[in-house]
C-alpha atoms as a PDB file:
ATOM      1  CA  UNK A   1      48.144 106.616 164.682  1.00  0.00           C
ATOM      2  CA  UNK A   2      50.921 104.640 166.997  1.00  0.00           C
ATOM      3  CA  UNK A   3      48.808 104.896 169.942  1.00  0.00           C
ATOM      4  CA  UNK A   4      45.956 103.740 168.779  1.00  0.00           C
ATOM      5  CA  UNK A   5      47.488 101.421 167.190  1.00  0.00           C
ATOM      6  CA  UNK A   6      49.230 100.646 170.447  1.00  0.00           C
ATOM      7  CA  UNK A   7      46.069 100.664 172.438  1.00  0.00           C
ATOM      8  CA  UNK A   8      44.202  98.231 170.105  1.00  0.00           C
ATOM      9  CA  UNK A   9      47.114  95.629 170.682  1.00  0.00           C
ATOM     10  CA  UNK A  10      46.930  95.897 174.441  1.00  0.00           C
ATOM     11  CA  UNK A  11      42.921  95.369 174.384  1.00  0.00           C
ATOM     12  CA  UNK A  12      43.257  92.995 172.322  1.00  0.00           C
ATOM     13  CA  UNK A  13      45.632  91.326 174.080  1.00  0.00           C
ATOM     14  CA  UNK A  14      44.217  91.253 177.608  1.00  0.00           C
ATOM     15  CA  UNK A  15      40.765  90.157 176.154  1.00  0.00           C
ATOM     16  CA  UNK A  16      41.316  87.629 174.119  1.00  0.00           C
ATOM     17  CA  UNK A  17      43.938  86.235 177.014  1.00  0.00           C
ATOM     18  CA  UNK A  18      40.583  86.533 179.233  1.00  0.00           C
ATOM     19  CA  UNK A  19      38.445  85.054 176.771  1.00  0.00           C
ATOM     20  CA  UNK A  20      41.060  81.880 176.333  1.00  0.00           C
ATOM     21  CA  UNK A  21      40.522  81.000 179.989  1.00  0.00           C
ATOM     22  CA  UNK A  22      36.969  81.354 179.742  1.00  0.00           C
ATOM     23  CA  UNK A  23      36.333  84.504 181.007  1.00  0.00           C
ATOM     24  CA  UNK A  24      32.749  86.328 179.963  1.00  0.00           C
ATOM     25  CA  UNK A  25      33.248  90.073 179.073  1.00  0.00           C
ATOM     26  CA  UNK A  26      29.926  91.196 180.914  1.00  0.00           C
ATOM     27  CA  UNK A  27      31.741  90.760 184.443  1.00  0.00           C
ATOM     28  CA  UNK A  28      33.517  94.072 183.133  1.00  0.00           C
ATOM     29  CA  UNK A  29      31.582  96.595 182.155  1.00  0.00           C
ATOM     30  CA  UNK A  30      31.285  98.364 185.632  1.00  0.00           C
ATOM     31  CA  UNK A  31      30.322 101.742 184.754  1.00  0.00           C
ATOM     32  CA  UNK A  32      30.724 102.445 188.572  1.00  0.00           C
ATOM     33  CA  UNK A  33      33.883 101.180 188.742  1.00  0.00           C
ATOM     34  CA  UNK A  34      34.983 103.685 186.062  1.00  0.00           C
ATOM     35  CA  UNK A  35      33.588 106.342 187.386  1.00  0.00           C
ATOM     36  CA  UNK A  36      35.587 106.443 190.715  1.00  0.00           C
ATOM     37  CA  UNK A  37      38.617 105.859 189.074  1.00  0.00           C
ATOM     38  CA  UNK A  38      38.316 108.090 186.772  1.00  0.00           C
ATOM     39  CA  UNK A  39      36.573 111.203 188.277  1.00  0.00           C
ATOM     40  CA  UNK A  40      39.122 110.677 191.209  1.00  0.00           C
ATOM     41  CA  UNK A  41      42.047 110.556 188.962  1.00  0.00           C
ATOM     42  CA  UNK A  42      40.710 114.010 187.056  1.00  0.00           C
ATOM     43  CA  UNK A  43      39.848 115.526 190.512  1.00  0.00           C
ATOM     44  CA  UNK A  44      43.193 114.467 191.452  1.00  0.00           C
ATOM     45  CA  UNK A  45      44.743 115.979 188.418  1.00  0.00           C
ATOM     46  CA  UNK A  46      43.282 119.259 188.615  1.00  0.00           C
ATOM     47  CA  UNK A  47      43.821 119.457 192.529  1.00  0.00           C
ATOM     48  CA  UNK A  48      47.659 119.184 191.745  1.00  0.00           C
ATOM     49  CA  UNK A  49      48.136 121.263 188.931  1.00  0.00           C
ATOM     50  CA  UNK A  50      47.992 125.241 187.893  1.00  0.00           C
ATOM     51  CA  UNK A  51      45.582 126.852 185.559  1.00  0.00           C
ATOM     52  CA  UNK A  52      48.489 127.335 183.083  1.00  0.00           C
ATOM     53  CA  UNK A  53      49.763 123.323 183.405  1.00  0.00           C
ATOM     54  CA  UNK A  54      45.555 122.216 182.865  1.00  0.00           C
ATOM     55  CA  UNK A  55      46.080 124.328 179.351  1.00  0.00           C
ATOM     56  CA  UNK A  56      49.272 123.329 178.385  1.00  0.00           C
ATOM     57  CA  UNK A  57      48.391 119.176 179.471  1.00  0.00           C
ATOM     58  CA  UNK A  58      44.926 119.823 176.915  1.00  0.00           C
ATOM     59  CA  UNK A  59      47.029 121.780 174.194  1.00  0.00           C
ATOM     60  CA  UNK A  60      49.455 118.598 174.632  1.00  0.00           C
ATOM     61  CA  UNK A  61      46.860 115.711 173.775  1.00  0.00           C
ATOM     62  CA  UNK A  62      46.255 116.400 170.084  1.00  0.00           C
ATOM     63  CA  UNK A  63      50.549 116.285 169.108  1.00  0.00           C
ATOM     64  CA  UNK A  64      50.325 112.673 171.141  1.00  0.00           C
ATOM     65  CA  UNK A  65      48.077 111.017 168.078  1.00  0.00           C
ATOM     66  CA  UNK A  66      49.678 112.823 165.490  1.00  0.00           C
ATOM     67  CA  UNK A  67      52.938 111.129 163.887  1.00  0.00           C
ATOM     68  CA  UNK A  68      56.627 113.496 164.150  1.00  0.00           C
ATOM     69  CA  UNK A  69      56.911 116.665 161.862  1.00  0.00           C
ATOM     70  CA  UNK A  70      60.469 116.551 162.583  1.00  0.00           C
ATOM     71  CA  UNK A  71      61.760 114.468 159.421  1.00  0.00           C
ATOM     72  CA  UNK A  72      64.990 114.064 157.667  1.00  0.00           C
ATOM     73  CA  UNK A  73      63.289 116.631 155.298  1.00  0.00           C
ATOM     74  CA  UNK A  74      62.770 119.508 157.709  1.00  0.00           C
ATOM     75  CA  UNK A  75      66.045 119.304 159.008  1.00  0.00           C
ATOM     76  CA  UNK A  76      67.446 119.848 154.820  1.00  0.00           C
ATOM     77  CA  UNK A  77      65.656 122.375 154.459  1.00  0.00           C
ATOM     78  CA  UNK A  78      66.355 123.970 157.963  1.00  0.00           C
ATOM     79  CA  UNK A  79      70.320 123.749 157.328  1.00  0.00           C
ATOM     80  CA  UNK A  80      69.510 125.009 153.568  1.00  0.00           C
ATOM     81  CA  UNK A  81      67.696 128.059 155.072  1.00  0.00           C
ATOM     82  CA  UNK A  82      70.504 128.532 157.537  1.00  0.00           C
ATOM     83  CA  UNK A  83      73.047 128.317 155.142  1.00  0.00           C
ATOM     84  CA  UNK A  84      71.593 131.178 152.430  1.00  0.00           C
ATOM     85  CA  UNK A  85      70.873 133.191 155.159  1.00  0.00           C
ATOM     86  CA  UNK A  86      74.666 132.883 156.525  1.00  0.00           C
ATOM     87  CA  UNK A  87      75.815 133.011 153.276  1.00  0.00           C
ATOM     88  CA  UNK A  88      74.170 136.320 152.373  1.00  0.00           C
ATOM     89  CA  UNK A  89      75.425 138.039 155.324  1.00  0.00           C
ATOM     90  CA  UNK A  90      78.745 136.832 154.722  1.00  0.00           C
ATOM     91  CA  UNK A  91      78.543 138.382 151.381  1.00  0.00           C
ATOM     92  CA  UNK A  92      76.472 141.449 151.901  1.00  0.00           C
ATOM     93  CA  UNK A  93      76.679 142.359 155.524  1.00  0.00           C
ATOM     94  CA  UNK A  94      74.418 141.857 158.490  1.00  0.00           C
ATOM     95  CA  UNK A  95      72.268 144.731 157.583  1.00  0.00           C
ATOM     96  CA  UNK A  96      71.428 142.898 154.552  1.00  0.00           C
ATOM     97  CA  UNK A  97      69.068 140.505 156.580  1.00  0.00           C
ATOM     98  CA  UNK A  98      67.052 143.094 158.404  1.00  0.00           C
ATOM     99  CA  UNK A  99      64.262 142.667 155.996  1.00  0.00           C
ATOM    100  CA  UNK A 100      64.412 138.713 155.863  1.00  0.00           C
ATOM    101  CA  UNK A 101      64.315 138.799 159.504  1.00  0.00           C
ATOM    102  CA  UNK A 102      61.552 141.146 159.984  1.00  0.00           C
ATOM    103  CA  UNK A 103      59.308 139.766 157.696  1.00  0.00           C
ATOM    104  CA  UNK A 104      59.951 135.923 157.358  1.00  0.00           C
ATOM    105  CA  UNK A 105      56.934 134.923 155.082  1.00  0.00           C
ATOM    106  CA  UNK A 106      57.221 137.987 152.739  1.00  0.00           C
ATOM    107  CA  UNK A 107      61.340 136.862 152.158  1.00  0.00           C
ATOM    108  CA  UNK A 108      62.662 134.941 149.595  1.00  0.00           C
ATOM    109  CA  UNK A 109      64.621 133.100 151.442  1.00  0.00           C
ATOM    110  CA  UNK A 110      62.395 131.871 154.012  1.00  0.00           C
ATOM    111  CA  UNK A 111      59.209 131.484 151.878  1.00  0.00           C
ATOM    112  CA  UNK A 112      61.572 128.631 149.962  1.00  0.00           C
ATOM    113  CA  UNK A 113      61.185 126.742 152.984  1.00  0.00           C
ATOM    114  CA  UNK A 114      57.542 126.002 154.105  1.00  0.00           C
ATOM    115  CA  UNK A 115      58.150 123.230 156.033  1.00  0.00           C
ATOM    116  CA  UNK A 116      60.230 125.424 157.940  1.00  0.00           C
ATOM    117  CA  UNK A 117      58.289 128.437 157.988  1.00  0.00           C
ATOM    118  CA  UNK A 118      55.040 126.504 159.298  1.00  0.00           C
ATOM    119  CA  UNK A 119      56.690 126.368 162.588  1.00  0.00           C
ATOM    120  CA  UNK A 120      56.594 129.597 163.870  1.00  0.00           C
ATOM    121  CA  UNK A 121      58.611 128.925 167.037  1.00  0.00           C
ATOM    122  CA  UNK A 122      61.511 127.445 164.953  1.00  0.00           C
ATOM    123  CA  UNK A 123      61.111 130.552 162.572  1.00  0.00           C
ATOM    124  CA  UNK A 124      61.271 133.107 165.989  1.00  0.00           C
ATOM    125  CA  UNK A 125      64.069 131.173 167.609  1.00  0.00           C
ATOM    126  CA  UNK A 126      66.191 132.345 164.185  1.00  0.00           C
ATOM    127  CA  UNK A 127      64.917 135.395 163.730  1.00  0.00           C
ATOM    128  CA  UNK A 128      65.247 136.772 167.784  1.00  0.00           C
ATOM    129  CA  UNK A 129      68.821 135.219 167.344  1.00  0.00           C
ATOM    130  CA  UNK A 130      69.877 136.852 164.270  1.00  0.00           C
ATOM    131  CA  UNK A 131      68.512 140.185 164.969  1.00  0.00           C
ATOM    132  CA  UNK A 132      70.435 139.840 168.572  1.00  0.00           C
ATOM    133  CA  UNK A 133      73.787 139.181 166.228  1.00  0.00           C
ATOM    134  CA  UNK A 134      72.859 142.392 163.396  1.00  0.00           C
ATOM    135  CA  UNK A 135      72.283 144.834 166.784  1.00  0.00           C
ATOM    136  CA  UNK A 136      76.526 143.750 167.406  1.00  0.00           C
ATOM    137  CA  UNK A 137      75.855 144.282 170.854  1.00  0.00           C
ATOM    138  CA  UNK A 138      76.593 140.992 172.240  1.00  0.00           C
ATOM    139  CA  UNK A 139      79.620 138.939 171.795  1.00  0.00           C
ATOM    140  CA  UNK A 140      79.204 134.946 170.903  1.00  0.00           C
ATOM    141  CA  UNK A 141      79.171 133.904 174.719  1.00  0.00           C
ATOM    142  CA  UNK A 142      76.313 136.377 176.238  1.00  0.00           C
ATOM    143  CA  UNK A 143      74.531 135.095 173.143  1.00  0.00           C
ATOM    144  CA  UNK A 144      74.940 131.529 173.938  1.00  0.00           C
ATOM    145  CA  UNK A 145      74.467 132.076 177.556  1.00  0.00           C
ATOM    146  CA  UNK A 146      70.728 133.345 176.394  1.00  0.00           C
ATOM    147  CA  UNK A 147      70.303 130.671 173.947  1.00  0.00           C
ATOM    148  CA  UNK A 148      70.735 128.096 176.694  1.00  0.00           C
ATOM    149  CA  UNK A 149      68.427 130.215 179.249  1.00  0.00           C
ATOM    150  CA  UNK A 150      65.967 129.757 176.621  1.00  0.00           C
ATOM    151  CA  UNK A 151      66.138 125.868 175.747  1.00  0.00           C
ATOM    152  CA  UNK A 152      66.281 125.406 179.341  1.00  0.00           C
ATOM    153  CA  UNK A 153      63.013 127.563 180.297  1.00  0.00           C
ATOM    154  CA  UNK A 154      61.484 125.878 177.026  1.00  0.00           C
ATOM    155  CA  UNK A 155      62.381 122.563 178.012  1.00  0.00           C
ATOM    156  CA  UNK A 156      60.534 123.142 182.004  1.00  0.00           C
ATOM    157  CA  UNK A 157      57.543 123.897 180.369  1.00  0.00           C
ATOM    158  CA  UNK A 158      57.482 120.938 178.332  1.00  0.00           C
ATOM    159  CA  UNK A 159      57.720 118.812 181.090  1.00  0.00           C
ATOM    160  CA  UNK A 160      55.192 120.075 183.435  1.00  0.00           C
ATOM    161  CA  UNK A 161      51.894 118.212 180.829  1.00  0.00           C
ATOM    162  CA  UNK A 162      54.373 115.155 180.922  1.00  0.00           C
ATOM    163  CA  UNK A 163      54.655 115.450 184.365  1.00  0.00           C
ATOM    164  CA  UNK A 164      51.323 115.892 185.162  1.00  0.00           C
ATOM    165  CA  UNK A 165      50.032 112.704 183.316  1.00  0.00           C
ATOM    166  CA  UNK A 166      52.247 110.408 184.541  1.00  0.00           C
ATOM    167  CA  UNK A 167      51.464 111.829 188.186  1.00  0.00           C
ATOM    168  CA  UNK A 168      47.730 110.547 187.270  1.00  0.00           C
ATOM    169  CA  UNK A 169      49.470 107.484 186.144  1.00  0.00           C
ATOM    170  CA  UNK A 170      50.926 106.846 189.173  1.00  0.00           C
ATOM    171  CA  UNK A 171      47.461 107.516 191.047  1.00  0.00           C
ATOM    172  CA  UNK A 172      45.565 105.600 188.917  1.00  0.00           C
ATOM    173  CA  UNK A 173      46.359 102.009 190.228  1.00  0.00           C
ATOM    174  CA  UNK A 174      45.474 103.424 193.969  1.00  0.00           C
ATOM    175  CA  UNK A 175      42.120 104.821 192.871  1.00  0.00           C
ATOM    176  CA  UNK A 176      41.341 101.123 191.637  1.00  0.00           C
ATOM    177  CA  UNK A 177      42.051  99.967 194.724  1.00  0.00           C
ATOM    178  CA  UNK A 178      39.576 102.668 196.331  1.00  0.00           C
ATOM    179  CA  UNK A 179      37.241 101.810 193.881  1.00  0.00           C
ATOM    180  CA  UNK A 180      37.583  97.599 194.737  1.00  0.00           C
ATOM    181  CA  UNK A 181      37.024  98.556 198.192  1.00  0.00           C
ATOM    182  CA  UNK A 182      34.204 100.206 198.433  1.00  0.00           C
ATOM    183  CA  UNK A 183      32.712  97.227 196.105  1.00  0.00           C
ATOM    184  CA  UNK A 184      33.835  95.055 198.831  1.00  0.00           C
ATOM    185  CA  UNK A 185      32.015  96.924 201.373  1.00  0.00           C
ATOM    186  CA  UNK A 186      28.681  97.287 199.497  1.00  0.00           C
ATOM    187  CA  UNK A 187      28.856  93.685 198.678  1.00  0.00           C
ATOM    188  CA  UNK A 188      29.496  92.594 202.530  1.00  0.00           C
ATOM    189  CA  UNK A 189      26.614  94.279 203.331  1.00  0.00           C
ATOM    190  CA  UNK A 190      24.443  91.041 201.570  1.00  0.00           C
ATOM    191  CA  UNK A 191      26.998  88.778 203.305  1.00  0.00           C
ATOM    192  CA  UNK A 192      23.360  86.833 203.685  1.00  0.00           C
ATOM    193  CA  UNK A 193      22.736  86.297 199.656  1.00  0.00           C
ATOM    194  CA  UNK A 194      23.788  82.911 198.565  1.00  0.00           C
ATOM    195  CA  UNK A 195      27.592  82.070 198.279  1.00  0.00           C
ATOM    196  CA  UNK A 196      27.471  82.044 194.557  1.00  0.00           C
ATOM    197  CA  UNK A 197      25.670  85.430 194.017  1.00  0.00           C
ATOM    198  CA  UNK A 198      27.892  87.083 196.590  1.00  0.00           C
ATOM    199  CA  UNK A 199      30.780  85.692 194.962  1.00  0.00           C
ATOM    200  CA  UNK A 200      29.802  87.274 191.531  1.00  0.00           C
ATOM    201  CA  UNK A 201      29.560  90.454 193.578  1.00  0.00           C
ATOM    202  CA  UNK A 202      33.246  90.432 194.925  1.00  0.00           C
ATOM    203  CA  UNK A 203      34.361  89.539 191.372  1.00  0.00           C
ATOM    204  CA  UNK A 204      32.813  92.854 189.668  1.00  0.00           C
ATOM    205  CA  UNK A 205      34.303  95.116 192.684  1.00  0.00           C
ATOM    206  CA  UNK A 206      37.718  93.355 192.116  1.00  0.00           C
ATOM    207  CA  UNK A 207      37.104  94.252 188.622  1.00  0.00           C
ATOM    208  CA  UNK A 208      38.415  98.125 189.846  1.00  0.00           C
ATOM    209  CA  UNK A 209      41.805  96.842 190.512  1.00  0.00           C
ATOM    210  CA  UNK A 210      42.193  95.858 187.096  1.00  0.00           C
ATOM    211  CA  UNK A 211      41.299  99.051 185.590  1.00  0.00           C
ATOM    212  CA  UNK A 212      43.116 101.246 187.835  1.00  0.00           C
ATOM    213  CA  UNK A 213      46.198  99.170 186.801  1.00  0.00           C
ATOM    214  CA  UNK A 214      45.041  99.223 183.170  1.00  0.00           C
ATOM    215  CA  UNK A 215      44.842 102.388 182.768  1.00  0.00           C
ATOM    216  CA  UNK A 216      48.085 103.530 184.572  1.00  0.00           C
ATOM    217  CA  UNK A 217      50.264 101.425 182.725  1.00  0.00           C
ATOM    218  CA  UNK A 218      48.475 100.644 179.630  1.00  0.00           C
ATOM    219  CA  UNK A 219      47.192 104.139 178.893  1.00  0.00           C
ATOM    220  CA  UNK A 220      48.199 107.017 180.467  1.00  0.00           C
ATOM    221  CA  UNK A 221      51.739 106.349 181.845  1.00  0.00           C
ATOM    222  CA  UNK A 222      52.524 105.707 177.834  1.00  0.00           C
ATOM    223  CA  UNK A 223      51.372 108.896 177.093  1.00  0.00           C
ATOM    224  CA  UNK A 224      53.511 110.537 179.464  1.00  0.00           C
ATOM    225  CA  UNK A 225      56.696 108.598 177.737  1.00  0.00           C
ATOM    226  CA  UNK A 226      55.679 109.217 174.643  1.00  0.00           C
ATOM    227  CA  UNK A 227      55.082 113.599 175.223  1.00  0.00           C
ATOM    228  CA  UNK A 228      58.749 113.189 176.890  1.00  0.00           C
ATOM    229  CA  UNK A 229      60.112 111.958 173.357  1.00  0.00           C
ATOM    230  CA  UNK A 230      58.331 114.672 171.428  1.00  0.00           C
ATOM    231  CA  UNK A 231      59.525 117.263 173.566  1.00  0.00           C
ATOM    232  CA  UNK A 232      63.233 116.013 173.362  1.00  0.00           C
ATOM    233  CA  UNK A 233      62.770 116.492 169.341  1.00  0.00           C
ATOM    234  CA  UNK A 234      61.190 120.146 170.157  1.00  0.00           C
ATOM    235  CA  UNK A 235      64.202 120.920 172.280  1.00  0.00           C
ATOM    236  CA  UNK A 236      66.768 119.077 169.919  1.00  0.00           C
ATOM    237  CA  UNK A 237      66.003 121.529 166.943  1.00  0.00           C
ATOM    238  CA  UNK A 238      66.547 124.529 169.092  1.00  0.00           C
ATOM    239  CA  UNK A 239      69.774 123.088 169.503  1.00  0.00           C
ATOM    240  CA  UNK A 240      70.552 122.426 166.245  1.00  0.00           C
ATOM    241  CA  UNK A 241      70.116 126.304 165.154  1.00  0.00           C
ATOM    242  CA  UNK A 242      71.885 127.308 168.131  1.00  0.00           C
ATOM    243  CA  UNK A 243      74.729 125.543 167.424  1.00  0.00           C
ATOM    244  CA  UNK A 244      74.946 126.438 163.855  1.00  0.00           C
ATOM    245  CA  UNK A 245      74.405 129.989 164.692  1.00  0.00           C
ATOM    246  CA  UNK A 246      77.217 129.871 167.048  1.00  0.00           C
ATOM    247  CA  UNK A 247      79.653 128.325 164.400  1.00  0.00           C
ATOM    248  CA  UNK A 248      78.658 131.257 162.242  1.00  0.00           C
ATOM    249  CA  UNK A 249      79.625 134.015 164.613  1.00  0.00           C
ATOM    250  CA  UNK A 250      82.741 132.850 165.826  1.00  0.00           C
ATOM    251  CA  UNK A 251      83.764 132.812 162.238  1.00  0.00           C
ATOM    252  CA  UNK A 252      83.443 129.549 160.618  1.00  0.00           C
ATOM    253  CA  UNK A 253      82.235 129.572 156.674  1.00  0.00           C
ATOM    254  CA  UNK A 254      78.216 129.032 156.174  1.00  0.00           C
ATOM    255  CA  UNK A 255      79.082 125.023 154.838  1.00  0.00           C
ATOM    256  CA  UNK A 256      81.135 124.526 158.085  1.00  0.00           C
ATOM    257  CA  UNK A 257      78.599 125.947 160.380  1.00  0.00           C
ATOM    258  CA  UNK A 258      75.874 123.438 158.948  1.00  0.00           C
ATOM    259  CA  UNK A 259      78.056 120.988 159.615  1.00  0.00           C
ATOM    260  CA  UNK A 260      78.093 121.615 163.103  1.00  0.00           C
ATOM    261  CA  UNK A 261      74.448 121.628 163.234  1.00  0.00           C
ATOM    262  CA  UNK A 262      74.255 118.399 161.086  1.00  0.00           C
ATOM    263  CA  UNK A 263      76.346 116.548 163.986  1.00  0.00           C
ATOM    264  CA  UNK A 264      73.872 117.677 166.788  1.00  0.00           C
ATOM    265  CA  UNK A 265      71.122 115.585 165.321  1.00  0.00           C
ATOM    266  CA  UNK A 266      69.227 112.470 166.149  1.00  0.00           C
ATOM    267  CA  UNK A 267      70.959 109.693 163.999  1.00  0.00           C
ATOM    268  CA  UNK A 268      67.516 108.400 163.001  1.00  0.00           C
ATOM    269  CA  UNK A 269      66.962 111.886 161.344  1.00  0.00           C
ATOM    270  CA  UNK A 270      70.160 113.298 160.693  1.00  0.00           C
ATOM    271  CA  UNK A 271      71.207 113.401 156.921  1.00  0.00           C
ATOM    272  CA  UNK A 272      74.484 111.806 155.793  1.00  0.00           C
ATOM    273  CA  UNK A 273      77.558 114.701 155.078  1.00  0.00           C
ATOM    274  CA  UNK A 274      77.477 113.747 151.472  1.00  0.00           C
ATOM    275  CA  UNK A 275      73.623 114.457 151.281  1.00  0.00           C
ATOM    276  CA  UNK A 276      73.591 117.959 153.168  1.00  0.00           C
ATOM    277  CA  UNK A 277      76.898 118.125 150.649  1.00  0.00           C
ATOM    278  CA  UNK A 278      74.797 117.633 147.853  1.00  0.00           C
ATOM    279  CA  UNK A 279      71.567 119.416 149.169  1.00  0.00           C
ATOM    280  CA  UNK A 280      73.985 123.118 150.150  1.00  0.00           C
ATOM    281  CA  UNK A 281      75.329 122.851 146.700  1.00  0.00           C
ATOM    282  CA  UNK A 282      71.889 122.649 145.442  1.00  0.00           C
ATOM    283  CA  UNK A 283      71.019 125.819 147.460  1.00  0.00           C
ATOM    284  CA  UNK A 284      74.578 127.943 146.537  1.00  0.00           C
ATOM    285  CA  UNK A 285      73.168 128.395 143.050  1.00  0.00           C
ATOM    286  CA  UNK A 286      69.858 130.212 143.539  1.00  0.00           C
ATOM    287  CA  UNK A 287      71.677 132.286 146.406  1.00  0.00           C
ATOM    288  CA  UNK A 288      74.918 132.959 144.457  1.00  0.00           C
ATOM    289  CA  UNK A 289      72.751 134.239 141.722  1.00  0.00           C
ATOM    290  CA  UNK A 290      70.833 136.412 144.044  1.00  0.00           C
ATOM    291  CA  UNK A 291      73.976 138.009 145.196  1.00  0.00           C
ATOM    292  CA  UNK A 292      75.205 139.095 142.072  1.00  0.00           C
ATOM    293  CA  UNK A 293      71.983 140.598 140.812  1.00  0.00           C
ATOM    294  CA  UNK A 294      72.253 142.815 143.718  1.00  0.00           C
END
């Protein structure tokens, strides 16, 4: 909603600015114009990328109109999930979460938590991790060491969609400047029409300048910024149940390992102590409860 948002306020902008001076909106509409610029910059675009970047640019588009899933909210009920399922291991074993971890949306404790469980890659980062630490085959470090491989593999991929659009960015000014060119050309070829009629023609090839700058830097180059920041909060929840995970197997109590987590966090989504306090001991009843029924 942002970006369109966004993109209303810089038409807006540059038309009524155009309009102020005088300026008559007809002398834009070059069809042409956009049709070099823009077939160039997707020629350009598929020229200098992979099958597997083309798909993963396309699968990108729809999360760039679509507002952040990671709240204040998801990350509660992440550290709540983390904690019962720390807690119950604690208290009953490892072994005790084979079934939670092999099927997530038939558990308890994970069905509690849809927001949670709705992101399956959040839900398999947890589950690969803990069934790594039930197996007691690897010790805290090789664990981490494969956490990070992970991120780090995750966190190439993201880029290469970014990456790719603000590459067409960058080309998109220069394809403009084709475009005004070969305007030029076709209109020096009635360099013998009248002075005001040939004039009108250099102003619409001109016009391709504009929008290959327009577009670069008021359309696509933001897009590229903008898939950068949603990959960072992809990446930064990874990190999150790494760290608490860590915490947790190098021996630190379930409320102490959250906390860990908790301090990884954006601050503009990261819940004050006394409200993950509050929102654990809300959680310790249900799961202390559970335990002693078994």
């Amino acid at each position: 909603m942002l970006v369109i948002l966004g993109y209303l306020v810089i038409v807006g902008s540059i038309l009524g600015g155009y309009l102020m001076v005088g300026g008559v909106l007809g002398a834009l509409y070059q069809p042409s114009e956009l049709l070099i610029i823009g077939g160039s910059a997707l020629g350009a675009f598929i020229v200098g990328n992979n099958a597997k970047a083309i798909k993963g640019t396309v699968r990108a588009f729809p999360q760039l109109f679509k507002g952040s899933k990671y709240s204040r909210d998801l990350y509660m009920d992440l550290m709540a999930l983390l904690f019962r399922l720390m807690a119950k291991s604690r208290q009953q074993g490892m072994l005790s979460l084979e079934g939670d971890i092999d099927s997530p949306c038939e558990s308890e404790i994970f069905s509690s938590y849809p927001r949670v469980i709705a992101d399956s890659h959040i839900i398999e980062f947890i589950t690969d991790y803990m069934r790594l630490m039930i197996s007691g085959n690897m010790n805290a470090f090789e664990i981490e060491t494969l956490m990070d491989e992970e991120i780090e593999t995750l966190e190439h991929e993201l880029e290469v969609p970014a990456m790719s659009l603000n590459l067409m960015g960058d080309g998109l000014p220069a394809f403009g400047i084709v475009a005004a060119v070969m305007g030029v050309v076709h209109s020096l070829a009635y360099v013998d029409r009248p002075a005001a009629e040939l004039g009108m023609m250099i102003a619409h090839a001109m016009v391709g300048t504009f929008l290959g700058i327009l577009l670069a830097y008021g359309f696509v180059s933001p897009l590229a910024s903008l898939l950068r920041q949603k990959n960072a909060e992809k990446v930064k929840v990874l990190q999150c149940i790494k760290v608490t995970l860590l915490s947790s197997l190098n021996g630190y109590a379930p409320q102490i390992a959250v906390e860990f987590g908790r301090k990884t966090l954006y601050s503009t989504v990261r819940p004050t102590f006394t409200e993950m306090e509050e929102h654990i001991s809300r959680v310790k009843a249900p799961a202390q409860q559970a335990s002693e029924s078994d």
